[in-house]
Protein backbone atom coordinates (compact mmCIF):
# COMPACT_ATOMS: atom_id res chain seq x y z
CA UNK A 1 75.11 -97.38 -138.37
CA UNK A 2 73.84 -94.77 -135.56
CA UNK A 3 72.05 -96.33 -132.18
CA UNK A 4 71.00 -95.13 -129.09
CA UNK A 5 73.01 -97.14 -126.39
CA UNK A 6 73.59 -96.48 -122.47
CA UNK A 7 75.88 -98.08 -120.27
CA UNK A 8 74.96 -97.52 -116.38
CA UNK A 9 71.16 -97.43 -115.77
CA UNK A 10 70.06 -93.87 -114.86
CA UNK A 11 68.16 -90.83 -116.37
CA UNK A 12 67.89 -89.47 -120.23
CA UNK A 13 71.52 -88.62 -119.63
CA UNK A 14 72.69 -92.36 -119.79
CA UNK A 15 71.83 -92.25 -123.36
CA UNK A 16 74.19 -91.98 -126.12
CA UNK A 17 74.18 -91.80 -130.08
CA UNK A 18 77.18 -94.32 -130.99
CA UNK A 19 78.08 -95.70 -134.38
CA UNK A 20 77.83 -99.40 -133.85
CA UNK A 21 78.73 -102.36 -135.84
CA UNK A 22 75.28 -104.19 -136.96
CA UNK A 23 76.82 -107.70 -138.69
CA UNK A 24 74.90 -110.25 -141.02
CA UNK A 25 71.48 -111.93 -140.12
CA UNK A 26 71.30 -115.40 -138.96
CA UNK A 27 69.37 -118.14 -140.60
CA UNK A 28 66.08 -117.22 -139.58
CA UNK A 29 66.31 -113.29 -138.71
CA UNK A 30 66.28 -110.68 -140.61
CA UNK A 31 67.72 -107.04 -141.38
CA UNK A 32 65.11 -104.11 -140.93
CA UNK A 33 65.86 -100.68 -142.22
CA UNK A 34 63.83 -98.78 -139.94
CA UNK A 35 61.71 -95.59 -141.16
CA UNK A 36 59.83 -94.88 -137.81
CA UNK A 37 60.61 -95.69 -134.28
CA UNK A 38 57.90 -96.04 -131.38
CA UNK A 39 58.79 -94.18 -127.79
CA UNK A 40 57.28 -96.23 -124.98
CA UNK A 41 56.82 -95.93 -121.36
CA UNK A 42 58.63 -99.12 -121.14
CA UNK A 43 61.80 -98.05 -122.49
CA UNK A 44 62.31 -95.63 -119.33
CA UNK A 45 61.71 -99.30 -117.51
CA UNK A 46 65.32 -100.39 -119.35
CA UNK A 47 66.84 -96.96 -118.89
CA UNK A 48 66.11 -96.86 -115.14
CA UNK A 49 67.01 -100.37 -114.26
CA UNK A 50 63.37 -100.92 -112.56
CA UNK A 51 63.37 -103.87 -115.27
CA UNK A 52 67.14 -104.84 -115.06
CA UNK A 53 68.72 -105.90 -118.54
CA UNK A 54 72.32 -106.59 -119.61
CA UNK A 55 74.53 -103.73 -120.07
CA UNK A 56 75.37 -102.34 -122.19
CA UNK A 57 72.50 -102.26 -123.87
CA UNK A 58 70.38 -100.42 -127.03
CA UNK A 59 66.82 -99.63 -126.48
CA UNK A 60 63.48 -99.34 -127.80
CA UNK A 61 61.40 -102.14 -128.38
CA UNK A 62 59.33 -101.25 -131.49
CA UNK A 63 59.54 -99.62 -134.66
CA UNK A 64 58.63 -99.85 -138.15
CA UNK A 65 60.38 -100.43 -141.46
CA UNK A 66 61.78 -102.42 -144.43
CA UNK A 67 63.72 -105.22 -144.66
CA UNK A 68 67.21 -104.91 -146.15
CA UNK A 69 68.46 -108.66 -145.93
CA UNK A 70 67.05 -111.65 -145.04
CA UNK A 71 68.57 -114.84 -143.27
CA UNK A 72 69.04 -118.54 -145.16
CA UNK A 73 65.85 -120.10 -143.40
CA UNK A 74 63.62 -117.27 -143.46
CA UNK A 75 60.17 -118.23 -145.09
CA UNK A 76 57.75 -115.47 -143.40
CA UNK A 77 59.33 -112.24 -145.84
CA UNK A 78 61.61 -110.91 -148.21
CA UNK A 79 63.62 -108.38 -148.91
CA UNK A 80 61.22 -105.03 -149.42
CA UNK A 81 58.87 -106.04 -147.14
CA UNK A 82 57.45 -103.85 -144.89
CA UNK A 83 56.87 -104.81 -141.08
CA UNK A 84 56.69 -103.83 -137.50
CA UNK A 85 57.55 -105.07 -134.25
CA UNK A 86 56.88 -104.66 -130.78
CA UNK A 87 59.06 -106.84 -128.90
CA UNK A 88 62.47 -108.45 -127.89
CA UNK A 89 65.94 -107.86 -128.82
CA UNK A 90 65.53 -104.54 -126.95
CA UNK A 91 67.56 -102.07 -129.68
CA UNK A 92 64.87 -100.32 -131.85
CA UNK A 93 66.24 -96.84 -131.27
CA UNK A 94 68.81 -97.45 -134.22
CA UNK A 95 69.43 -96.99 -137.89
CA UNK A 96 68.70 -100.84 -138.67
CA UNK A 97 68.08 -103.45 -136.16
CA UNK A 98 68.34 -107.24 -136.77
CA UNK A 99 65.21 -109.23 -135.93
CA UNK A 100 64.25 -113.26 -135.45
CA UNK A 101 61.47 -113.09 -138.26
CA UNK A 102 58.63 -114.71 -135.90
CA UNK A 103 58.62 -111.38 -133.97
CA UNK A 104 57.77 -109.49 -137.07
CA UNK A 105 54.27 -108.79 -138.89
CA UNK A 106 53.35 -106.98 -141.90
CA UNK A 107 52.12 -103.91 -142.37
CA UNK A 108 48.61 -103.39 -144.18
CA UNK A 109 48.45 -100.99 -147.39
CA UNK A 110 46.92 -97.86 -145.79
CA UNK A 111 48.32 -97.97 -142.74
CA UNK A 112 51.42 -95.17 -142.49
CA UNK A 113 55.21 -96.02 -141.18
CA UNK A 114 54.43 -93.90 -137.99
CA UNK A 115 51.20 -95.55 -136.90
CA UNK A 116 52.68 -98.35 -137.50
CA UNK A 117 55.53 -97.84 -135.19
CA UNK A 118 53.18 -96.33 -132.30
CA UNK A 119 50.16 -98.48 -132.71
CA UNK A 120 52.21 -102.18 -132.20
CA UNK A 121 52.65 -102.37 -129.04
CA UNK A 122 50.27 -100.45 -127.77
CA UNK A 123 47.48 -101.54 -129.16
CA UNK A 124 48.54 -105.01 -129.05
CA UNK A 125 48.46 -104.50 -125.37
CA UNK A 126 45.29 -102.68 -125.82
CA UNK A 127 44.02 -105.16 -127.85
CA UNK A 128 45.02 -108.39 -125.29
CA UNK A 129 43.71 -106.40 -122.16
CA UNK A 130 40.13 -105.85 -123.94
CA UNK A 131 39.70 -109.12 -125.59
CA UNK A 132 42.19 -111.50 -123.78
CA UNK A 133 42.72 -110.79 -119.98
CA UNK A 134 38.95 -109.76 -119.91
CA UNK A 135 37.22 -110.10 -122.38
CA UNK A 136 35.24 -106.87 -122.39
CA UNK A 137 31.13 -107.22 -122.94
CA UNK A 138 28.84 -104.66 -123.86
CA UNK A 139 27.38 -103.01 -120.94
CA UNK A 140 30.82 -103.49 -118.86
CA UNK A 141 31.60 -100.75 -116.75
CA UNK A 142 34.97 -100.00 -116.95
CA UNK A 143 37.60 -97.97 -114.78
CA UNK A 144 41.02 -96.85 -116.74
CA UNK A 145 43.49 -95.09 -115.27
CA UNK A 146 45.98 -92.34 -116.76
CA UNK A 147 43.28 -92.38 -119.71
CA UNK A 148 44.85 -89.53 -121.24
CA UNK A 149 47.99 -91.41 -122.50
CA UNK A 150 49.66 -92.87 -125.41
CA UNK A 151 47.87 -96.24 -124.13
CA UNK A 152 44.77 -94.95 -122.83
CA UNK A 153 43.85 -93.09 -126.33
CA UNK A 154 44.12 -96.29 -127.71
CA UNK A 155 41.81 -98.45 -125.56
CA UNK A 156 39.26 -96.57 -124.31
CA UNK A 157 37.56 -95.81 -127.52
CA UNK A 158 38.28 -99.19 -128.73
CA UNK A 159 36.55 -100.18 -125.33
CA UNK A 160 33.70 -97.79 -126.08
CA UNK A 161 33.38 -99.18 -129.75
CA UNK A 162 32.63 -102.28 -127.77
CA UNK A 163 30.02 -100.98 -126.02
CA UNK A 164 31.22 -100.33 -122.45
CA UNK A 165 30.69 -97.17 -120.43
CA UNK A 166 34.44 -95.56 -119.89
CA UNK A 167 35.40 -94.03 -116.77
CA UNK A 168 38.82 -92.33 -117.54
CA UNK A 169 40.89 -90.78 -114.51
CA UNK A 170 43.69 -88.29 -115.50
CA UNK A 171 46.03 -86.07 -113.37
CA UNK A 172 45.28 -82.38 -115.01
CA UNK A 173 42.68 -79.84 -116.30
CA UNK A 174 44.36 -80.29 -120.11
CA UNK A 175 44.23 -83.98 -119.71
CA UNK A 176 40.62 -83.97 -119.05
CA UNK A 177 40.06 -82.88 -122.30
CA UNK A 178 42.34 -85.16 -124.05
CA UNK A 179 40.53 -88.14 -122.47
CA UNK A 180 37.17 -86.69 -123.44
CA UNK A 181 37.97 -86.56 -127.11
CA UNK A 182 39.03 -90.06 -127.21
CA UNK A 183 36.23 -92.67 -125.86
CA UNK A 184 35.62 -91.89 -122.61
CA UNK A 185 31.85 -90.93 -120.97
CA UNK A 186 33.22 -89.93 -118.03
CA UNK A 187 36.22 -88.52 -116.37
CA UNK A 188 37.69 -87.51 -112.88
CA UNK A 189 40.97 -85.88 -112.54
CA UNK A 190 41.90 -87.66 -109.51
CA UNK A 191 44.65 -84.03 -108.75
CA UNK A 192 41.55 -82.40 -107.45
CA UNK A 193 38.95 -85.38 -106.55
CA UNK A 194 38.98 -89.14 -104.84
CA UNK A 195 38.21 -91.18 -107.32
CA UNK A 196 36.90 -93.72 -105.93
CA UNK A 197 34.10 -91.02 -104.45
CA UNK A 198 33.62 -90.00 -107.75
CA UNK A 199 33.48 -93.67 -109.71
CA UNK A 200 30.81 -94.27 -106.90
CA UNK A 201 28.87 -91.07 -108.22
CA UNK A 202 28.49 -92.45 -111.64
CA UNK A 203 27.96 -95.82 -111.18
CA UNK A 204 27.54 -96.78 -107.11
CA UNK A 205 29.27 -98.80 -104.57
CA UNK A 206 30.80 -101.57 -105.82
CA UNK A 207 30.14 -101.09 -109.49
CA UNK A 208 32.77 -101.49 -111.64
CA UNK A 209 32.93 -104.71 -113.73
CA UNK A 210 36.66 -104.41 -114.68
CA UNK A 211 39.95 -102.20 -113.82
CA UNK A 212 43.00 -101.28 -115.98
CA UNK A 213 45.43 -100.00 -113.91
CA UNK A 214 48.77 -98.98 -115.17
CA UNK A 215 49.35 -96.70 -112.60
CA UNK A 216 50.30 -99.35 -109.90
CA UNK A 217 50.93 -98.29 -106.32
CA UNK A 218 48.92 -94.65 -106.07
CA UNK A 219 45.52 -96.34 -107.67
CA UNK A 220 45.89 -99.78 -106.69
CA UNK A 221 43.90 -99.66 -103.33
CA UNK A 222 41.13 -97.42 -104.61
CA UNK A 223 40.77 -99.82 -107.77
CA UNK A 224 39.91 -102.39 -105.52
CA UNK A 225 37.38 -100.78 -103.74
CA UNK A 226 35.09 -99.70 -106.73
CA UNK A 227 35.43 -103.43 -107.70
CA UNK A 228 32.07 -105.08 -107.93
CA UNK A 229 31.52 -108.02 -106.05
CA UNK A 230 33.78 -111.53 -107.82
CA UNK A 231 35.13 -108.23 -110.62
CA UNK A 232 38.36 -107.98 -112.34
CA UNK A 233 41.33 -106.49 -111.14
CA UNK A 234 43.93 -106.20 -114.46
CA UNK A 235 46.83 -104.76 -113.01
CA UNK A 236 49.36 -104.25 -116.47
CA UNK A 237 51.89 -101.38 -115.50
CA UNK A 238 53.70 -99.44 -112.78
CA UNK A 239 54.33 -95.68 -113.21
CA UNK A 240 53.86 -94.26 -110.45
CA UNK A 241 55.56 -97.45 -108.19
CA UNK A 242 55.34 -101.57 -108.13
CA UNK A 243 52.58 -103.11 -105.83
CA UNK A 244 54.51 -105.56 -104.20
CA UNK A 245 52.37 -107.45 -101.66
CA UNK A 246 49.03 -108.42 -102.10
CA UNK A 247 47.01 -109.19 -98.76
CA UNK A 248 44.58 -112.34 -100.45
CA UNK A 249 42.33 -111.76 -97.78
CA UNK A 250 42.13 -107.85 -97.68
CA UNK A 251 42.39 -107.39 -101.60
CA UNK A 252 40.68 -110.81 -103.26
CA UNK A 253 38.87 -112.71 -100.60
CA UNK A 254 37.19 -109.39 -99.08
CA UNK A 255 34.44 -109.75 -102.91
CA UNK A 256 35.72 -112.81 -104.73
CA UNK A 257 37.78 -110.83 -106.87
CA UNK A 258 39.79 -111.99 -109.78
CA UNK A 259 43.39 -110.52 -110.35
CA UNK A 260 45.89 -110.59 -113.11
CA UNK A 261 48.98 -109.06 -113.68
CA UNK A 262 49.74 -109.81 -118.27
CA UNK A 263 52.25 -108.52 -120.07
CA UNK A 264 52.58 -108.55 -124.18
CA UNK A 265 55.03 -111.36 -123.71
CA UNK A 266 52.27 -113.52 -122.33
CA UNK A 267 49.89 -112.79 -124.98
CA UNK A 268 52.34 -113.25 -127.98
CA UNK A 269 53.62 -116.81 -127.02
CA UNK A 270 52.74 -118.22 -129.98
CA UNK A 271 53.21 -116.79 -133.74
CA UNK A 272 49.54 -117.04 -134.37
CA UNK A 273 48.98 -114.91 -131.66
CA UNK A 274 51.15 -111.88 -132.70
CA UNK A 275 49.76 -112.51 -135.91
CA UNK A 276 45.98 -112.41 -135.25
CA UNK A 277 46.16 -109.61 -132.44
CA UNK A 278 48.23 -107.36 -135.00
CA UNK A 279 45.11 -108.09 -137.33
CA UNK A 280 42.39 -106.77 -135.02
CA UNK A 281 45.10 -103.57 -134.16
CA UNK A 282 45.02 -102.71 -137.93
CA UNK A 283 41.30 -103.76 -138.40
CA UNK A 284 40.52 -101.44 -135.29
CA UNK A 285 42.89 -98.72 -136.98
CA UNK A 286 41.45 -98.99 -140.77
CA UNK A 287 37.86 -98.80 -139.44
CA UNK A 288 38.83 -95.86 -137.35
CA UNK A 289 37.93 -97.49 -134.01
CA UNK A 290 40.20 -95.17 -132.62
């Protein structure tokens, strides 16, 4: 079968279609045919070496599709099925991909083979940031950064739906629009404007109840300071560059402030917990939340 495989870390160039050898299923994993394949920002993570793994190496970590062949032990599926995943063994840019069957879920009847495969892990995250790492409350005021992405178009309606007020910053006059369209009350290009003079416009000093910042090192000091006093600091991605000190006294200590840094892996430690946050992703997406 065809993958997508690199050997060094490095740019798009390190990639490389290569026929590959896929071998049987163990006892409790299964073979996936996949139809549809989900791009993340994660996967340039792998490519770049910023999160190191083993080389060489396939990549991808979600897609969607049917299962071929199915393991000894397996009790979760069966052959035909159709399921998704959003998770480790890195290798979902490939023909067919074997998976342990605990990392799977199904896919609901009106729900398409490419949502499937863009929706898992993103709005699994979406869906553990809003409900999980804080649980968002109607009335919340809430700051997201790079609102106009894959990730962003996900949660900030589904954090509207909820009943917060959105602020949405973006880095362009086309993004703007993109963020508007998709949950957010306000928005502030941060290209052209200081956001954190412009979150104090809409909702004063010290008045935002909760942060998503997936940005990292250009946002993270300005997130703190349109913190509300003993507010939330959820600090899930790097794009732009890794915090990697945090003064406790300048950043926390300064307004009781609570900090987290999740990732999907510590949300999905358990089975039932993959299982009922894919629920509430395909709920959100059936009821057209966003």
């Amino acid at each position: 079968m065809k993958a997508v495989t690199f050997k060094k870390f490095g740019g798009p160039e390190v990639l490389e279609i290569q026929d590959i050898e896929i071998g049987k299923p163990g006892p409790k994993e299964v073979l996936v045919k996949n139809l549809s394949i989900g791009l993340n920002f994660i996967d340039t993570y792998h490519r770049s070496g910023l999160y190191p793994i083993p080389l060489p190496s396939g990549i991808g970590l979600e897609a969607c599709g049917e299962i071929e062949e199915i393991g000894s032990e397996v009790k979760l599926f069966k052959v035909g099925d159709r399921v998704t995943h959003a998770s480790m063994p890195i290798g979902a840019y490939a023909e067919k991909q074997i998976m342990p069957e605990d990392k799977l879920v199904s896919v609901p009847d009106g729900v398409s083979n490419e949502v499937a495969s863009c929706i898992t892990l993103k709005g699994i995250t979406a869906e553990y940031l809003l409900h999980r790492a804080y649980p968002l409350k109607k009335g919340d005021k809430v700051l997201y950064h790079a609102a106009a992405g894959g990730l962003g178009q996900i949660l900030c309606p589904w954090a509207n739906a909820l009943g917060a007020e959105v602020i949405g910053t973006v880095g362009s006059k086309e993004k703007e629009q993109i963020a508007k369209k998709n949950g957010c009350h306000h928005v502030i290009n941060y290209t052209d404007n200081n956001f954190v003079e412009e979150v104090e416009k809409i909702v004063g000093k010290n008045g935002i109840d909760v942060v998503y910042d997936g940005v990292g090192l250009k946002t993270f000091e300005g997130s703190i300071e349109v913190l509300k006093i003993r507010g939330m600091m959820v600090a899930f991605g790097n794009a732009s560059g890794y915090v990697d000190t945090i003064d406790v006294k300048k950043h926390i200590n300064a307004k009781g402030l609570f900090f987290t840094r999740p990732s999907i892996a510590h949300y999905t430690v358990k089975r039932e917990e993959l299982e009922e946050s894919a629920k509430k992703v395909f709920d959100a997406v059936l009821s057209n939340k966003f």
